[in-house]
C-alpha atoms as a PDB file:
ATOM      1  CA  UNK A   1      27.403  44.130  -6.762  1.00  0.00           C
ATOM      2  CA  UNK A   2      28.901  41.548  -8.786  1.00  0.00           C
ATOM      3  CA  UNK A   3      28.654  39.081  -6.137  1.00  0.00           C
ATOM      4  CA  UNK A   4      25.414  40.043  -5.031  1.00  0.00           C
ATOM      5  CA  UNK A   5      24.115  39.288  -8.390  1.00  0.00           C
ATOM      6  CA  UNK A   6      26.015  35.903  -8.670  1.00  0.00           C
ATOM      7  CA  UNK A   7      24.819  34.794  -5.166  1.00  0.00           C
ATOM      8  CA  UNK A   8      20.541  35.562  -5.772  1.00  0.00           C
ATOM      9  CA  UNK A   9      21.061  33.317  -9.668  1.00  0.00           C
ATOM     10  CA  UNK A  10      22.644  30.649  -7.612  1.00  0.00           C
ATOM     11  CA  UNK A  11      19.640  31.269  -5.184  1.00  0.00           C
ATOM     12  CA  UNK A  12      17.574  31.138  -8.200  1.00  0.00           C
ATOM     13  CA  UNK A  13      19.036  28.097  -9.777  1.00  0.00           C
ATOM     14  CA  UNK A  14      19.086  25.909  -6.706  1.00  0.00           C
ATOM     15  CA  UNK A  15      15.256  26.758  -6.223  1.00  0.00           C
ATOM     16  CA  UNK A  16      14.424  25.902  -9.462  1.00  0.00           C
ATOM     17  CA  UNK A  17      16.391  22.434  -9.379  1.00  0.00           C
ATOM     18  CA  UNK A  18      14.433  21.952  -5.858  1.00  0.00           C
ATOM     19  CA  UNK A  19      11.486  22.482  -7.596  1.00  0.00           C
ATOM     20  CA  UNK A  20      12.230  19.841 -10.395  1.00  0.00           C
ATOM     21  CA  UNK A  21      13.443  17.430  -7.697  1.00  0.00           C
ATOM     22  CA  UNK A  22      10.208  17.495  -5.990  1.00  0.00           C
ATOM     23  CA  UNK A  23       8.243  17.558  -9.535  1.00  0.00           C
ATOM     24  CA  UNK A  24      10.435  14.486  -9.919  1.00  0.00           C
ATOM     25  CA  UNK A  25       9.334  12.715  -6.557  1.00  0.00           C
ATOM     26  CA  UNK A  26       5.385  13.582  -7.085  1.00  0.00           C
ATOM     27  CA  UNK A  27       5.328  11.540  -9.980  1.00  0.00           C
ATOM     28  CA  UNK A  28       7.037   8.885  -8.538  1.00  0.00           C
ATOM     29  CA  UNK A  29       5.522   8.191  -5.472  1.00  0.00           C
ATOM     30  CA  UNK A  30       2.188   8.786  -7.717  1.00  0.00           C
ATOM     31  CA  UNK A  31       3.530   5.715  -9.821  1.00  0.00           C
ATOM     32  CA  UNK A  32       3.904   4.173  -6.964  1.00  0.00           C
ATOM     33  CA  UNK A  33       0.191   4.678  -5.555  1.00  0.00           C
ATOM     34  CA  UNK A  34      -0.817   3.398  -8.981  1.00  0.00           C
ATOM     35  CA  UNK A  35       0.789   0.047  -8.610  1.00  0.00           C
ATOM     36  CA  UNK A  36       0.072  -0.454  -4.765  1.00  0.00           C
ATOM     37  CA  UNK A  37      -3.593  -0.268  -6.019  1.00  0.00           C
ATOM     38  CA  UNK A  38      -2.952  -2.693  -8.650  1.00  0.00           C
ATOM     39  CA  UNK A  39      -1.210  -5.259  -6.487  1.00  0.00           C
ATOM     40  CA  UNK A  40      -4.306  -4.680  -4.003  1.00  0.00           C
ATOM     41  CA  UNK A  41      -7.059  -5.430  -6.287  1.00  0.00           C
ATOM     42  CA  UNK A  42      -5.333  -8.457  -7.550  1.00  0.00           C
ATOM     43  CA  UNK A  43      -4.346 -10.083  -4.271  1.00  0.00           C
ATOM     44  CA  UNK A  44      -8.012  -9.056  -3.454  1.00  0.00           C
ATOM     45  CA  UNK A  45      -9.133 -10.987  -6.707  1.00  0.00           C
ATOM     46  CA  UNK A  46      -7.071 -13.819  -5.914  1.00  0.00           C
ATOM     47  CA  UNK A  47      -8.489 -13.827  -2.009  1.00  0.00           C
ATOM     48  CA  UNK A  48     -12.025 -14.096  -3.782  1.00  0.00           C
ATOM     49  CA  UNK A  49     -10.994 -16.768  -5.968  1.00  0.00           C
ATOM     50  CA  UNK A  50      -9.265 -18.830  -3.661  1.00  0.00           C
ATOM     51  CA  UNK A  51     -12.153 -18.525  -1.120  1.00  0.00           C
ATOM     52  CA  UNK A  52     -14.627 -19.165  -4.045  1.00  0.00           C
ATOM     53  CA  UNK A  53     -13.071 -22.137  -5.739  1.00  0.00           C
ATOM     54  CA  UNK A  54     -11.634 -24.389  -2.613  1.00  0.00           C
END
């Protein structure tokens, strides 16, 4: 019984720290999406420019 009890929290804790993990990730790789778009628009502002001024 003891064990049984012992084994489903350690179920219980290792689904919760998955959960966190992944939490973790999703705001990363949405950090990550942020700043892709950044360096898009500005190597897309710096095509324009260099196209416009030359």
């Amino acid at each position: 019984m003891k064990k049984k009890a012992l084994n489903e929290l350690n179920d219980y804790i290792r689904e919760q720290t998955t959960q966190e993990i992944l939490k973790e990730i999703l705001v990363i790789l949405s950090q990550m999406n942020e700043t892709i778009k950044r360096i898009e628009k500005a190597l897309n502002d710096h095509t324009d420019f260099v196209k416009g001024g030359f």
